[in-house]
N, C-alpha and C. Protein backbone atom coordinates (compact mmCIF):
# COMPACT_ATOMS: atom_id res chain seq x y z
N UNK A 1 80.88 91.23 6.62
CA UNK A 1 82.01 90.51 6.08
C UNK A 1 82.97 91.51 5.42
N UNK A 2 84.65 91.27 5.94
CA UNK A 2 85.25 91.89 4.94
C UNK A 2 85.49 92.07 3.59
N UNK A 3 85.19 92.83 2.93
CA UNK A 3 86.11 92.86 1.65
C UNK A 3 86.84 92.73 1.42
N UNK A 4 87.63 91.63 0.43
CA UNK A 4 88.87 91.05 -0.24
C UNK A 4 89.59 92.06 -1.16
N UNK A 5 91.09 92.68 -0.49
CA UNK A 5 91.76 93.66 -1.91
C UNK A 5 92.36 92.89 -2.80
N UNK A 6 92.46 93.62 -3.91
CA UNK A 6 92.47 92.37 -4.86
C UNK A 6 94.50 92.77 -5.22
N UNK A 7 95.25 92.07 -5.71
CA UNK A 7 96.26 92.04 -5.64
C UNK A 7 96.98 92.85 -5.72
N UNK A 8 96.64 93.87 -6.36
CA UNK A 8 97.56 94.95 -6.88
C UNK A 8 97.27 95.73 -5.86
N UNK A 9 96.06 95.99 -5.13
CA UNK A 9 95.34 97.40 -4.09
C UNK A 9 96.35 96.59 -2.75
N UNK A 10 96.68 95.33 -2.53
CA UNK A 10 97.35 94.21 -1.59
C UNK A 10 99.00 94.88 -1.40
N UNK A 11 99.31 94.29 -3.01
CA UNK A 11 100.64 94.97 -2.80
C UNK A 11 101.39 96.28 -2.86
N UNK A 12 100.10 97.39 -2.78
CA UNK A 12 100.55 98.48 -2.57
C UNK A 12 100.70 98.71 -1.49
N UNK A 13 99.42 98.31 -0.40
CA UNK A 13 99.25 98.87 0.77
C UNK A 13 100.40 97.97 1.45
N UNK A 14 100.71 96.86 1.03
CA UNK A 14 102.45 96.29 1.75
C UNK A 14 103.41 97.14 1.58
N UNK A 15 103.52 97.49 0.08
CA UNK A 15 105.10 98.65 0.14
C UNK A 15 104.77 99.82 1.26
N UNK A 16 103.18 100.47 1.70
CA UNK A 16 103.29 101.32 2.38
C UNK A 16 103.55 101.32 3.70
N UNK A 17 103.25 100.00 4.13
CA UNK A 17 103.49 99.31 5.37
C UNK A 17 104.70 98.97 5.75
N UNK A 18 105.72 98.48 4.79
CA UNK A 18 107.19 98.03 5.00
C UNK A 18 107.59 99.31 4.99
N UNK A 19 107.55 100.36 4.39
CA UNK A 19 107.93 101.89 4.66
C UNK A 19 107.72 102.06 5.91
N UNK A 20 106.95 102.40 6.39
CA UNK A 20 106.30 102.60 7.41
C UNK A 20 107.44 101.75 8.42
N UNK A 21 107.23 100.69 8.68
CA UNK A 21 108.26 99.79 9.49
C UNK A 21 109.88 100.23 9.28
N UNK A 22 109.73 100.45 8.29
CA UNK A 22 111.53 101.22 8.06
C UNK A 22 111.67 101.89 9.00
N UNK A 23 110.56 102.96 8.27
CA UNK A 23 111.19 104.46 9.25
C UNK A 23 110.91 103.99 10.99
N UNK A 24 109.98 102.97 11.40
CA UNK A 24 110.55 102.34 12.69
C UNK A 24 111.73 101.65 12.89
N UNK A 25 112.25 101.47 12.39
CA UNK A 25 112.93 100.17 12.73
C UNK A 25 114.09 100.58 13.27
N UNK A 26 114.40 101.86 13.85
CA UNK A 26 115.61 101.88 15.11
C UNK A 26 115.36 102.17 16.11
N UNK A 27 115.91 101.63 17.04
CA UNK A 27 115.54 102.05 19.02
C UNK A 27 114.99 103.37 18.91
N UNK A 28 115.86 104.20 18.45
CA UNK A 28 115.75 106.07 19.25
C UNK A 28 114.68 106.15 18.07
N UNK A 29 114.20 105.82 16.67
CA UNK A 29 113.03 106.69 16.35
C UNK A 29 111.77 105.71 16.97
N UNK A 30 111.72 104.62 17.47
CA UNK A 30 110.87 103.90 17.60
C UNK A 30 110.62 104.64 19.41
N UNK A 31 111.43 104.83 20.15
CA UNK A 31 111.51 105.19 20.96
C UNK A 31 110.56 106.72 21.52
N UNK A 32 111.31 107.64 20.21
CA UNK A 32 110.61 109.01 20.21
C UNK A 32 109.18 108.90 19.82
N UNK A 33 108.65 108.16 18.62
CA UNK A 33 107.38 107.78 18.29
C UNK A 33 106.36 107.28 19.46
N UNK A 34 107.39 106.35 20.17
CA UNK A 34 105.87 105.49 21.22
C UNK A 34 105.64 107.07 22.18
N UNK A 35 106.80 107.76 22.36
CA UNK A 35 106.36 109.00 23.64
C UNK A 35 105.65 110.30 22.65
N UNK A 36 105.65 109.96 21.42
CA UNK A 36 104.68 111.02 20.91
C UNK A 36 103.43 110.20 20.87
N UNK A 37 103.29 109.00 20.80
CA UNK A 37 101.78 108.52 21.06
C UNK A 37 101.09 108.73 22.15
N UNK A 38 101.96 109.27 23.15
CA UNK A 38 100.93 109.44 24.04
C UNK A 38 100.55 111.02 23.69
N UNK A 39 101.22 111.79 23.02
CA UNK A 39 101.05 113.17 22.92
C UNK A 39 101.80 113.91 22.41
N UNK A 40 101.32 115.23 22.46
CA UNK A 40 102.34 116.12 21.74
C UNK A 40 103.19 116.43 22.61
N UNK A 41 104.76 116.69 21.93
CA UNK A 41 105.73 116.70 22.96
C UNK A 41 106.72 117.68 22.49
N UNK A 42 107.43 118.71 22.79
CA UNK A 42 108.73 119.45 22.51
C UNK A 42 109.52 118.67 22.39
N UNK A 43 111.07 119.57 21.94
CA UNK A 43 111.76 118.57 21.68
C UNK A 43 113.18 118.75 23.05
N UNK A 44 112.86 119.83 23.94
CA UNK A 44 113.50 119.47 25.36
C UNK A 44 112.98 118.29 26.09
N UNK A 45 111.28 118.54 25.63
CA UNK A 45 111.00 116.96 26.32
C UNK A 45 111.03 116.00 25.76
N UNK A 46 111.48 115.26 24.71
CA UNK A 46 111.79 114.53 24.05
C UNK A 46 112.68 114.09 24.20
N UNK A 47 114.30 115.18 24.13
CA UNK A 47 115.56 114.71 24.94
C UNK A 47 115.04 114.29 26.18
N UNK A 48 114.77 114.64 26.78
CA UNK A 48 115.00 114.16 28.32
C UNK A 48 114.31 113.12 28.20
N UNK A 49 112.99 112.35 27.53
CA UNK A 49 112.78 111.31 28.20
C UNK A 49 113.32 110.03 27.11
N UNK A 50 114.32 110.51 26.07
CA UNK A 50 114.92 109.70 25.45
C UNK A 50 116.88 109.33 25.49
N UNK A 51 116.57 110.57 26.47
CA UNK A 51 118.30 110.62 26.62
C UNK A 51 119.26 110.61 25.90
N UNK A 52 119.05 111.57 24.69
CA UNK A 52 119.61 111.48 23.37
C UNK A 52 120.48 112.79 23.14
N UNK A 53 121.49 113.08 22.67
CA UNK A 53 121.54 114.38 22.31
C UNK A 53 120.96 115.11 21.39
N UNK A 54 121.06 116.70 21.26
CA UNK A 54 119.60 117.53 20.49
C UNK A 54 119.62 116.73 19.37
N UNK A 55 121.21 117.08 18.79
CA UNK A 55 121.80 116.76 17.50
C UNK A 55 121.36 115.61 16.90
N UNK A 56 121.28 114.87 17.96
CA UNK A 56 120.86 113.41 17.68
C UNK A 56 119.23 113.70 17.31
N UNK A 57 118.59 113.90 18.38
CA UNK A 57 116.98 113.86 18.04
C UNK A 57 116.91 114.77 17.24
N UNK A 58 117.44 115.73 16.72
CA UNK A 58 117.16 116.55 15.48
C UNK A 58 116.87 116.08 14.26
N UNK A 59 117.99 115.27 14.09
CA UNK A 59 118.26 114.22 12.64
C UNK A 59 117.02 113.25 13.13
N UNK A 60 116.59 112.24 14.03
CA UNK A 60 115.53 112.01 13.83
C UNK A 60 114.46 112.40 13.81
N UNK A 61 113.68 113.70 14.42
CA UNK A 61 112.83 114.07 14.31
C UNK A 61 112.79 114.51 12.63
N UNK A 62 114.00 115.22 11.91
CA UNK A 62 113.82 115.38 10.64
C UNK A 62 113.22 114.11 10.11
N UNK A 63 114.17 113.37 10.25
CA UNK A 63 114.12 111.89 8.89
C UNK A 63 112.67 111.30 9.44
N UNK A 64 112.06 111.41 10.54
CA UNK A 64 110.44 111.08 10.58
C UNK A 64 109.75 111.93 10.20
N UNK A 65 109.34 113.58 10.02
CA UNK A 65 109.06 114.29 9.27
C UNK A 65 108.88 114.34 7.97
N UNK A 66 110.36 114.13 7.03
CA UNK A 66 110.43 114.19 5.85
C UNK A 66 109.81 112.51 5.57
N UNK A 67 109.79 111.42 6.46
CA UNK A 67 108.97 110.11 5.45
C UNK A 67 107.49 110.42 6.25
N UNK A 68 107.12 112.13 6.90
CA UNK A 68 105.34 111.81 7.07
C UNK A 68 104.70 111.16 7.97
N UNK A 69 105.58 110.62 9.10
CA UNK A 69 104.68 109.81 10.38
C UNK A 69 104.76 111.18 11.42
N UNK A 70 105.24 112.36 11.37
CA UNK A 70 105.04 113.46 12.54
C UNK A 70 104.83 114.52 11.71
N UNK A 71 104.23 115.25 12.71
CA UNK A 71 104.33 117.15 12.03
C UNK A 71 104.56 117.81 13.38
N UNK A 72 105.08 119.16 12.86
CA UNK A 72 105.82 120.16 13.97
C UNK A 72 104.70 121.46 14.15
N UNK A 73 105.10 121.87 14.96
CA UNK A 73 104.16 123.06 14.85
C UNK A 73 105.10 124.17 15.84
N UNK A 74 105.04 125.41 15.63
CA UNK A 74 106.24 126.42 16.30
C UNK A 74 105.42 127.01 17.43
N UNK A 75 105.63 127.25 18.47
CA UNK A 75 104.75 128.45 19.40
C UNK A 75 105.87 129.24 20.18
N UNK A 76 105.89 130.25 20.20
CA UNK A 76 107.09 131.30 20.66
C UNK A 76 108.28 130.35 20.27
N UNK A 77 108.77 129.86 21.31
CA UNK A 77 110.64 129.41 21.26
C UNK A 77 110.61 127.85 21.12
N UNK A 78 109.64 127.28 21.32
CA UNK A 78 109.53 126.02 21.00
C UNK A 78 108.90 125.42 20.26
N UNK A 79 109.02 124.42 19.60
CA UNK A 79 108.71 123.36 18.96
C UNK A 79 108.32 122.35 19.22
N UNK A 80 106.56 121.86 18.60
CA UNK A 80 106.07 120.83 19.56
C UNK A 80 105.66 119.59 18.40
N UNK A 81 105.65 118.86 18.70
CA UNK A 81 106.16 117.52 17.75
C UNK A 81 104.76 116.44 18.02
N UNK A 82 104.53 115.80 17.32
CA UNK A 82 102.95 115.11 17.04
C UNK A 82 103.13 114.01 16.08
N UNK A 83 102.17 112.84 16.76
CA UNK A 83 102.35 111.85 15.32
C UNK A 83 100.84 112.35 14.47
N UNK A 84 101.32 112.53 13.12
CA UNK A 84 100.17 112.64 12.32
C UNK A 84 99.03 111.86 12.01
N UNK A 85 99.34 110.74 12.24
CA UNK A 85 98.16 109.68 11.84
C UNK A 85 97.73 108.72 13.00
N UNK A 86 96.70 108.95 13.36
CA UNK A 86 95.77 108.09 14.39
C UNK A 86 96.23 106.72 14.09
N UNK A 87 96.25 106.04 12.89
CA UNK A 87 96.77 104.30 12.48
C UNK A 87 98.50 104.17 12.95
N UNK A 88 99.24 104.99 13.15
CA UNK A 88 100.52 105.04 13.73
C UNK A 88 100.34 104.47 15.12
N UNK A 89 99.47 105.61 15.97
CA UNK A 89 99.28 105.47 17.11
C UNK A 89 98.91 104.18 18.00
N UNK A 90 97.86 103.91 17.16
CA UNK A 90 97.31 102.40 17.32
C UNK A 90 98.33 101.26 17.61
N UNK A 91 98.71 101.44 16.02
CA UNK A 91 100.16 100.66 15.61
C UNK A 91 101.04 100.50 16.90
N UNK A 92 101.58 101.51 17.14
CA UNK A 92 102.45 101.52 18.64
C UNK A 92 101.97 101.40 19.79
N UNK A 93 100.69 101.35 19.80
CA UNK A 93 99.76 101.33 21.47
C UNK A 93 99.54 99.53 21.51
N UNK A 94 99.61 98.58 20.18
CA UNK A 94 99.44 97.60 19.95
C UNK A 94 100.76 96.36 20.31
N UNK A 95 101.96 97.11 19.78
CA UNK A 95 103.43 97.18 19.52
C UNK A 95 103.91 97.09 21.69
N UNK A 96 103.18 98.20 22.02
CA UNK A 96 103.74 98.38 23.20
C UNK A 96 102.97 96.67 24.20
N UNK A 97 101.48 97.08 23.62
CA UNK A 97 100.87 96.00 24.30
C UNK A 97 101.65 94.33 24.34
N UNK A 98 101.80 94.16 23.09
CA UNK A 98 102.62 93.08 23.09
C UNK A 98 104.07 92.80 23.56
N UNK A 99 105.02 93.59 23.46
CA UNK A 99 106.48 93.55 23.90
C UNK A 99 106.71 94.35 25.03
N UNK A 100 105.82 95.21 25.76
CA UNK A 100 106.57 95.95 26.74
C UNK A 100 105.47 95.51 27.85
């Protein structure tokens, strides 16, 4: 049987969750996120399978970075991009199941 959180442990883990949904909540970062669930990805391949300009996916790859749903990692000239948390992944493998 589950354990019941008790109100306060409730409404924390909501503010972390509606965060969380923020930083989804536009086409192009929701977009870049579902193609990093399948994997780690550069960010030439990222443009291309989001059809965005750099400039553009730059500013989002930052603003998902700085709120903590990706991390970067450098190898020679490129930059390869990752969602950090396995419960993201889910999240969007769940997300996809239902609407796409």
């Amino acid at each position: 049987m589950k354990k019941r959180l008790n109100v306060d442990t409730m409404n924390e883990r909501c503010k972390e969750v509606a965060e969380l949904l923020k930083s989804l909540a536009h086409p192009q970062r929701l977009m870049i996120t579902c193609h990093l669930a399948e994997g780690e990805k550069t960010v030439s391949e990222l443009q291309e399978l989001c059809a965005i300009s750099q400039s553009q996916l730059s500013q989002f790859l930052g603003r998902l970075s700085r709120e903590g749903l990706i991390s970067s990692r450098r190898e020679g000239q490129y930059s390869y991009y990752k969602i950090k948390n396995a419960d993201i992944v889910k999240l969007l493998g769940s997300m996809q199941k239902i609407f796409c």
